[in-house]
Protein backbone atom coordinates (compact mmCIF):
# COMPACT_ATOMS: atom_id res chain seq x y z
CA UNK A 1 -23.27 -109.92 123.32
CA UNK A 2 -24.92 -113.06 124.39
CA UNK A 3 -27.03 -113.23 126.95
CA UNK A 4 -27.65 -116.60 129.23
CA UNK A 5 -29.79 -117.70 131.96
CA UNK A 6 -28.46 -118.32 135.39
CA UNK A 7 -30.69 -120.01 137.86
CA UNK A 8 -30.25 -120.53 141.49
CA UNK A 9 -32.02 -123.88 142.42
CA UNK A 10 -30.67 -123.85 145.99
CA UNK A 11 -33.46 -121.08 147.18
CA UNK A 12 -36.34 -123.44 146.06
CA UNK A 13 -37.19 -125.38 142.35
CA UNK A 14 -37.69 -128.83 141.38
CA UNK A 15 -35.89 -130.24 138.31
CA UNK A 16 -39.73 -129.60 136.93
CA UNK A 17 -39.82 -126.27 137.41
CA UNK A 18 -35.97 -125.88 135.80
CA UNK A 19 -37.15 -127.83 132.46
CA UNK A 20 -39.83 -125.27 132.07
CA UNK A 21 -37.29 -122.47 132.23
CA UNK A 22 -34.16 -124.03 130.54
CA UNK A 23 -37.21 -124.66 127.42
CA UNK A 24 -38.19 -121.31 127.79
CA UNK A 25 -34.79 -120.56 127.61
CA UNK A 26 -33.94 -122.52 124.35
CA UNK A 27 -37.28 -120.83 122.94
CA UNK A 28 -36.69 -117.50 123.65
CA UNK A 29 -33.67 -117.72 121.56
CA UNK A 30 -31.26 -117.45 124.71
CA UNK A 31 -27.61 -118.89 124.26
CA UNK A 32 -27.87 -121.13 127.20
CA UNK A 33 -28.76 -122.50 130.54
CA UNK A 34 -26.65 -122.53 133.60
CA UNK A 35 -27.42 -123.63 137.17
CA UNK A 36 -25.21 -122.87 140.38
CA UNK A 37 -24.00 -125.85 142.36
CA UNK A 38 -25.56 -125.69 146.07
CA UNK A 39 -27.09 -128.05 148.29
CA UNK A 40 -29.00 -125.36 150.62
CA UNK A 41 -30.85 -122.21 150.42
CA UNK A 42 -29.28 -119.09 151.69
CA UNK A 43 -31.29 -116.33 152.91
CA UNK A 44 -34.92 -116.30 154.53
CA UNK A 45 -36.51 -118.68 151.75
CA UNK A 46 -37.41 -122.08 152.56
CA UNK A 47 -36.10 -123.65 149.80
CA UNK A 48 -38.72 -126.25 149.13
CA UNK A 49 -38.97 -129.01 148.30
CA UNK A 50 -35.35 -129.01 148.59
CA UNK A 51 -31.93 -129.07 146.98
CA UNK A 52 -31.75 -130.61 142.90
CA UNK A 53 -28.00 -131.71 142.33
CA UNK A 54 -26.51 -129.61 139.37
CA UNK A 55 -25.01 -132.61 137.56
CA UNK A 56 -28.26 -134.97 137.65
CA UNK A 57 -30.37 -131.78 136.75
CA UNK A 58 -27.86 -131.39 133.65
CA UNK A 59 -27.67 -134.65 132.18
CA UNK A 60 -31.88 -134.46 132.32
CA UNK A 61 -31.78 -131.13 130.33
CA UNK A 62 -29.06 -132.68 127.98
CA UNK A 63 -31.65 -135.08 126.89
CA UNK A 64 -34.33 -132.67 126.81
CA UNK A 65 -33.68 -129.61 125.12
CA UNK A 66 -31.28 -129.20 121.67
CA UNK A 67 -30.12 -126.18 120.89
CA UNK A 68 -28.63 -124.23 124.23
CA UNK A 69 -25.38 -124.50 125.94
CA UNK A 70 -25.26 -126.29 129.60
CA UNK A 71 -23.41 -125.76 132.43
CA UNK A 72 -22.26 -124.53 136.22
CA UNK A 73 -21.74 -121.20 137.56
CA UNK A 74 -19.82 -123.01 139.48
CA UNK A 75 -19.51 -126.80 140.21
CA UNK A 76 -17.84 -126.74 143.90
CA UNK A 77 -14.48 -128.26 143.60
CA UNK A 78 -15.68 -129.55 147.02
CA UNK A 79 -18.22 -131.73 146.39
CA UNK A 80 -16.78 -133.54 144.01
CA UNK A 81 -13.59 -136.21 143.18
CA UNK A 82 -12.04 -134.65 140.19
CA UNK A 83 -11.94 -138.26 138.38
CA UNK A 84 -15.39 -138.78 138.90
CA UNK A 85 -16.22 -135.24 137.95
CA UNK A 86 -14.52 -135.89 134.92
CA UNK A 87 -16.65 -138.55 134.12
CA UNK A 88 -19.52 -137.08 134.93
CA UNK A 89 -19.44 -134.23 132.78
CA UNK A 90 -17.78 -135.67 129.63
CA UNK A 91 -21.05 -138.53 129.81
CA UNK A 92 -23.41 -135.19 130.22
CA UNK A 93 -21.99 -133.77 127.16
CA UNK A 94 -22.40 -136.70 125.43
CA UNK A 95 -25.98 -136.97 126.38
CA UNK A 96 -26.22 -133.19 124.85
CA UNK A 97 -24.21 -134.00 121.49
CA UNK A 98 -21.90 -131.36 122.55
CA UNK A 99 -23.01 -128.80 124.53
CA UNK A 100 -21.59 -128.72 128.10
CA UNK A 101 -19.46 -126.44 129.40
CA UNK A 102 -17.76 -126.44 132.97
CA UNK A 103 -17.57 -123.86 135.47
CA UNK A 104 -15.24 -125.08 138.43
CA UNK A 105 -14.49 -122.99 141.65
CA UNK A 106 -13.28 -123.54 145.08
CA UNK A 107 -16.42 -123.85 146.64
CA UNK A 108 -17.48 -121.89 150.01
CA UNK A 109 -20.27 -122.56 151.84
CA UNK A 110 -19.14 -123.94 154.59
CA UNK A 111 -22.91 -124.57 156.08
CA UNK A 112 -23.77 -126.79 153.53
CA UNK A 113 -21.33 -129.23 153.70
CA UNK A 114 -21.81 -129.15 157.58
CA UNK A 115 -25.60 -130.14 156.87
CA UNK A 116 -24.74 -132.85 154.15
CA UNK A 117 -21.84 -134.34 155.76
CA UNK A 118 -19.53 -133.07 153.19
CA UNK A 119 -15.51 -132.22 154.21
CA UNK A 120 -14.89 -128.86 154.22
CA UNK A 121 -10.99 -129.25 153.82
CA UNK A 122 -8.97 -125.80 154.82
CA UNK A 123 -6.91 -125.50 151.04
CA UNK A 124 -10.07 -125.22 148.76
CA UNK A 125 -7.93 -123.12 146.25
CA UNK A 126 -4.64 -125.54 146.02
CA UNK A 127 -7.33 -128.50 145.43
CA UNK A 128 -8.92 -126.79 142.94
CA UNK A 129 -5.51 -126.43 140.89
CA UNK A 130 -4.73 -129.96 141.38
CA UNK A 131 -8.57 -130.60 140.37
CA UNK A 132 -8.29 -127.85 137.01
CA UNK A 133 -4.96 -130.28 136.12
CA UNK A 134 -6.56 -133.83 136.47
CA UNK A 135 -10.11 -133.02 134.93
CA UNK A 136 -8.39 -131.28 131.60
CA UNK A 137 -5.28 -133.99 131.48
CA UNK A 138 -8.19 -136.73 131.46
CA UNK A 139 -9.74 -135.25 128.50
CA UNK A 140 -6.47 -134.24 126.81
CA UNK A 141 -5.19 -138.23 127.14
CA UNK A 142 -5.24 -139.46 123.56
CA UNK A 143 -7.78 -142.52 124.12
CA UNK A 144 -5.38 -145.74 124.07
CA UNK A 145 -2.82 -143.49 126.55
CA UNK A 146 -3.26 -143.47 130.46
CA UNK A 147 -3.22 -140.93 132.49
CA UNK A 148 -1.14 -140.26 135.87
CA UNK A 149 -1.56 -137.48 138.33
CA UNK A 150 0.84 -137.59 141.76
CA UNK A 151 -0.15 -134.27 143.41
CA UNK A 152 -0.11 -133.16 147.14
CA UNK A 153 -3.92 -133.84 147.45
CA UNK A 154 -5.40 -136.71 144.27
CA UNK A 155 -3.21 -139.32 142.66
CA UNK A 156 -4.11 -140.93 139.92
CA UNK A 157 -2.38 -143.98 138.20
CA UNK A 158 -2.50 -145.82 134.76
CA UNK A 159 -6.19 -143.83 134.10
CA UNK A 160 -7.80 -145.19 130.96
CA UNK A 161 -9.04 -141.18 131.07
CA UNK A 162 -12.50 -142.61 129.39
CA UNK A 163 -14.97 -141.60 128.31
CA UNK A 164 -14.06 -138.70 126.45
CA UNK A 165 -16.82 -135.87 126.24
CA UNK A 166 -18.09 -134.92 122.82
CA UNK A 167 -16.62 -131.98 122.11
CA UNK A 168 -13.00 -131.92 120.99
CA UNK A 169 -12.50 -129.77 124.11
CA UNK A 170 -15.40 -128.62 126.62
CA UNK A 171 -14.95 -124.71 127.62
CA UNK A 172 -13.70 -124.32 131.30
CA UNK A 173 -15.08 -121.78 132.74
CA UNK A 174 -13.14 -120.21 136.09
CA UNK A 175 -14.42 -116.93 137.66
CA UNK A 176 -14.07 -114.89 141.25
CA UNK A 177 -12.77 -111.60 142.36
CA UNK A 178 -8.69 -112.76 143.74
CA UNK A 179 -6.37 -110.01 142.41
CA UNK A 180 -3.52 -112.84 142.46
CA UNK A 181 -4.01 -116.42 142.24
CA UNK A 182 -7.73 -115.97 140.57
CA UNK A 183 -6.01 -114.58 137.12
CA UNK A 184 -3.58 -116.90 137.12
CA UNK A 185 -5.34 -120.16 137.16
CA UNK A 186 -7.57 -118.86 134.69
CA UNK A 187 -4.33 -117.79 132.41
CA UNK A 188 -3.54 -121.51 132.66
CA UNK A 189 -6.92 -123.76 132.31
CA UNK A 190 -9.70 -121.35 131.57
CA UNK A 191 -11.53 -120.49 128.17
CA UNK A 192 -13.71 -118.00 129.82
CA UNK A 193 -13.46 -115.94 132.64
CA UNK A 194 -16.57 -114.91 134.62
CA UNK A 195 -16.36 -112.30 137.53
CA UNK A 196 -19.76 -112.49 139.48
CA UNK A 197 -21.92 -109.62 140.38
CA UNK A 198 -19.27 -107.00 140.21
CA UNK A 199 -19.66 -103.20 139.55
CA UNK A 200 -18.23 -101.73 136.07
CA UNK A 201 -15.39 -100.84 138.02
CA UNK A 202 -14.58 -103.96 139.16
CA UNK A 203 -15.12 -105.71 136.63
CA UNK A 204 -13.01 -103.89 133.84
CA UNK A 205 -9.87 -103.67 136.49
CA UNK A 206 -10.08 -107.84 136.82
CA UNK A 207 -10.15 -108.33 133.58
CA UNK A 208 -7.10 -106.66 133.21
CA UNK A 209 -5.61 -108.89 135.48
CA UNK A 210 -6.96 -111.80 133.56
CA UNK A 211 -5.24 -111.07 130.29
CA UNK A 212 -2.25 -110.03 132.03
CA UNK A 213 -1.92 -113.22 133.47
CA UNK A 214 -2.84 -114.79 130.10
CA UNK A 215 -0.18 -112.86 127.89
CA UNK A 216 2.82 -113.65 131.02
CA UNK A 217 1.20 -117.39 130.40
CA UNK A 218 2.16 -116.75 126.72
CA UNK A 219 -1.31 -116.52 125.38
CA UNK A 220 -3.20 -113.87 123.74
CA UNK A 221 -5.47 -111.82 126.49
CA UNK A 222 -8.31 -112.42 124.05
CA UNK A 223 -7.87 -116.17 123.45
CA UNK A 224 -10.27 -116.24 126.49
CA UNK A 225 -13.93 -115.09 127.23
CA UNK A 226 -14.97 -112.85 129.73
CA UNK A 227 -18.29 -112.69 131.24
CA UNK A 228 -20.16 -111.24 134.09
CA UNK A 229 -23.09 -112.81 136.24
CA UNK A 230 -25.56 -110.13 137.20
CA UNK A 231 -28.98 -110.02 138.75
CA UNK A 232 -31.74 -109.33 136.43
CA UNK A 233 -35.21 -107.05 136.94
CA UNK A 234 -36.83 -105.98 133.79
CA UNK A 235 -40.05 -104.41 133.37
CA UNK A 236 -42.32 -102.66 130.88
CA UNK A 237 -42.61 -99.57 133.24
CA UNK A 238 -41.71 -98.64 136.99
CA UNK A 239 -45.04 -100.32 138.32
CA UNK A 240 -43.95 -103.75 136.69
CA UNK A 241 -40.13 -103.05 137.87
CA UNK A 242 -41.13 -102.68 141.81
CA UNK A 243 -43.62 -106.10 141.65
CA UNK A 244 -40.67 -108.39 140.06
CA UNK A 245 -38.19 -106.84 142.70
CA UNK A 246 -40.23 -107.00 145.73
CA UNK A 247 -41.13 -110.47 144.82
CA UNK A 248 -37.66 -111.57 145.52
CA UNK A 249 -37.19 -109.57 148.51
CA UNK A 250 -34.85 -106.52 147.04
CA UNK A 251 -35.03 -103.01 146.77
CA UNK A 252 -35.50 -101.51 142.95
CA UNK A 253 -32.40 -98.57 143.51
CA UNK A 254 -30.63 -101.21 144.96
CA UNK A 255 -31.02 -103.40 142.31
CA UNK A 256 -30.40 -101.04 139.34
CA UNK A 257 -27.13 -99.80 141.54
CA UNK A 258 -25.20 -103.99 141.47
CA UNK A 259 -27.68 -105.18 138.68
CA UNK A 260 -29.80 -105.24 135.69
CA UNK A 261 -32.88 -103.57 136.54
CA UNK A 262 -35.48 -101.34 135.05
CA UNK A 263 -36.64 -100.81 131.61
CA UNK A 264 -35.67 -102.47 128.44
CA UNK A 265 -33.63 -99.40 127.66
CA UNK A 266 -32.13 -98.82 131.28
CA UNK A 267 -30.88 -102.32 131.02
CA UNK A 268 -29.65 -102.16 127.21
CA UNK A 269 -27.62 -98.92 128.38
CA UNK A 270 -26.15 -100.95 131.39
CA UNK A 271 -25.41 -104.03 129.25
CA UNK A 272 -23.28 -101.40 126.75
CA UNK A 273 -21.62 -100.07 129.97
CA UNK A 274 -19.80 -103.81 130.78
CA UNK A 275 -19.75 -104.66 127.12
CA UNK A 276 -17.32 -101.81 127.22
CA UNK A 277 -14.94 -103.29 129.44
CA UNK A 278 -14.44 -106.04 127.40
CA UNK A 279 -17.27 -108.52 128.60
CA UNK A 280 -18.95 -110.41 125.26
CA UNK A 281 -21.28 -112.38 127.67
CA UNK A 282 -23.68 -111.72 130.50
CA UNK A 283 -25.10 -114.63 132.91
CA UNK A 284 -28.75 -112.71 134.31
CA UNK A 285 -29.36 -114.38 137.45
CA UNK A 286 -33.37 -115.11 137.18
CA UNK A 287 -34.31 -115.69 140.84
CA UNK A 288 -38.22 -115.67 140.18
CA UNK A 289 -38.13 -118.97 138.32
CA UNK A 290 -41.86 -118.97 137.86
CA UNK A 291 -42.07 -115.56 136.13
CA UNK A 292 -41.96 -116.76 132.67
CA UNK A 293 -43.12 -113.17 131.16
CA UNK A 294 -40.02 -111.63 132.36
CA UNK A 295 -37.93 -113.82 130.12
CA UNK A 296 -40.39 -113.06 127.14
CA UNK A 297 -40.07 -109.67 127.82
CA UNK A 298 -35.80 -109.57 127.57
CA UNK A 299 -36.25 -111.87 124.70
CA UNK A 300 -38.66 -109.63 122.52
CA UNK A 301 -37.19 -105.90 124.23
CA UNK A 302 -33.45 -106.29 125.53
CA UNK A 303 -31.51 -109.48 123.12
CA UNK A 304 -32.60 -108.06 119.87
CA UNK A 305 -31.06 -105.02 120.55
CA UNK A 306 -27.84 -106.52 121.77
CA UNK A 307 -27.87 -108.99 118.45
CA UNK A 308 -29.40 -107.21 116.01
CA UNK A 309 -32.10 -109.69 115.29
């Protein structure tokens, strides 16, 4: 089981405060470092000093840490010109010698791209397909080829599709709850396959979907990854438990109920409970970015357990 670190800049951290945790992260012996993709806080926080883009934040960390993975949980399909993205992160993962990997969904927030001046177009889902197709076809282009996309939403025509990214082939990561359309697209363009904070339940019935759709694609259900994203609350005892959730404004039953919460060995048991369903990979959302000691204590308590170390 690996275990990664999933921040959520939007509610308030400066790319400062992220380098401290993504090198805690790398020195705690955790597998990687991902950010979500938001330009404004949600909730009552304030979100000071104010929103860090996830790209820009990445290609810093690329140069400044060596061992972890890198990515998005998810880049928003809506922010960004698939050309452009594709650029983007095959130059990041060149900057990390290899160690990128790209999580790419609809996008949602509508009030965000209100307050940014962003277009909020009505078929999110059909551009990301379109998007899913250009970004991996650029990559794919043997350099020396071009590259030509006529779709209903991006055209492309005589691409150099340059630069390439480092890796032979950067993991795509796609993720979300559809019963339909969700599996499918994965079946077609995804490596891994993340389902965010989802019960047991849920999770195991879509990731039946998933390799469904991935064996009628004509692939092997476990060609691809699947992962869950899931709030994390660890502490020594119950005293330690209650401080860490009330500091970012949840309950502690509620928290153990659609999270990772409690002891070392509450969360260990959990952890077995999705690993069961077929999960090899949990993202633990850290939403206290300045408690430090919390990562120390899943790194010397909770990963060796799940590793063996």
């Amino acid at each position: 089981m690996d275990l990664r670190i999933f921040t959520e800049p939007q509610q308030g951290a400066s790319y400062d405060t992220l380098l401290t945790v993504a090198k805690a992260t790398e020195d705690l012996g955790f597998d990687a470092f991902f950010r979500s993709d938001h330009y404004l806080r949600m909730g009552s926080t304030d979100g000071l000093p104010g929103p860090t883009d996830a790209w820009i934040t990445l290609a810093g960390l690329a140069r400044e840490t060596k061992r972890i993975r890198l990515g998005t949980l998810m880049t928003a399909g809506t922010f960004r010109l698939p050309g452009v993205l594709a650029i983007q992160v095959a130059q990041v993962d060149q900057m990390s010698g290899g160690r990128v990997e790209l999580g790419l969904g609809a996008g949602w927030f509508e009030d965000e791209h209100k307050a940014y001046g962003i277009p909020f177009p009505k078929e999110k889902f059909a551009r990301l397909e379109e998007q899913l197709a250009i970004v991996t076809g650029l990559w794919s282009t043997e350099v020396g080829h071009t590259f030509d996309y006529h779709g209903t939403y991006y055209q492309l025509s005589d691409s150099p599709a340059l630069p390439k990214p480092a890796q032979a082939k950067v993991p795509v990561l796609i993720g979300g709850h559809g019963a339909a359309r969700t599996p499918r697209l994965a079946a077609q363009y995804a490596d891994e396959f993340n389902i965010p904070f989802a019960s047991i339940e849920d999770s195991e019935r879509q990731f039946t979907r998933v390799k469904a759709a991935a064996e009628a694609a004509g692939r092997r259900a476990d060609d691809l990854v699947y992962s869950n994203a899931l709030v994390v609350c660890v502490g020594e005892d119950d005293a330690e438990v209650a401080r860490r959730a009330a500091a970012i404004g949840r309950e502690v039953e509620e928290l153990k109920a659609n999270g990772l919460a409690g002891s070392p060995a509450e969360v260990v048991e959990k952890i077995g409970k999705y690993e069961a369903t077929g999960s090899s990979r949990i993202y633990l959302q850290l939403l206290d970015l300045d408690d430090l000691d919390q990562l120390e204590l899943i790194s010397s308590q909770v990963l060796p357990q799940l590793t063996g170390a």
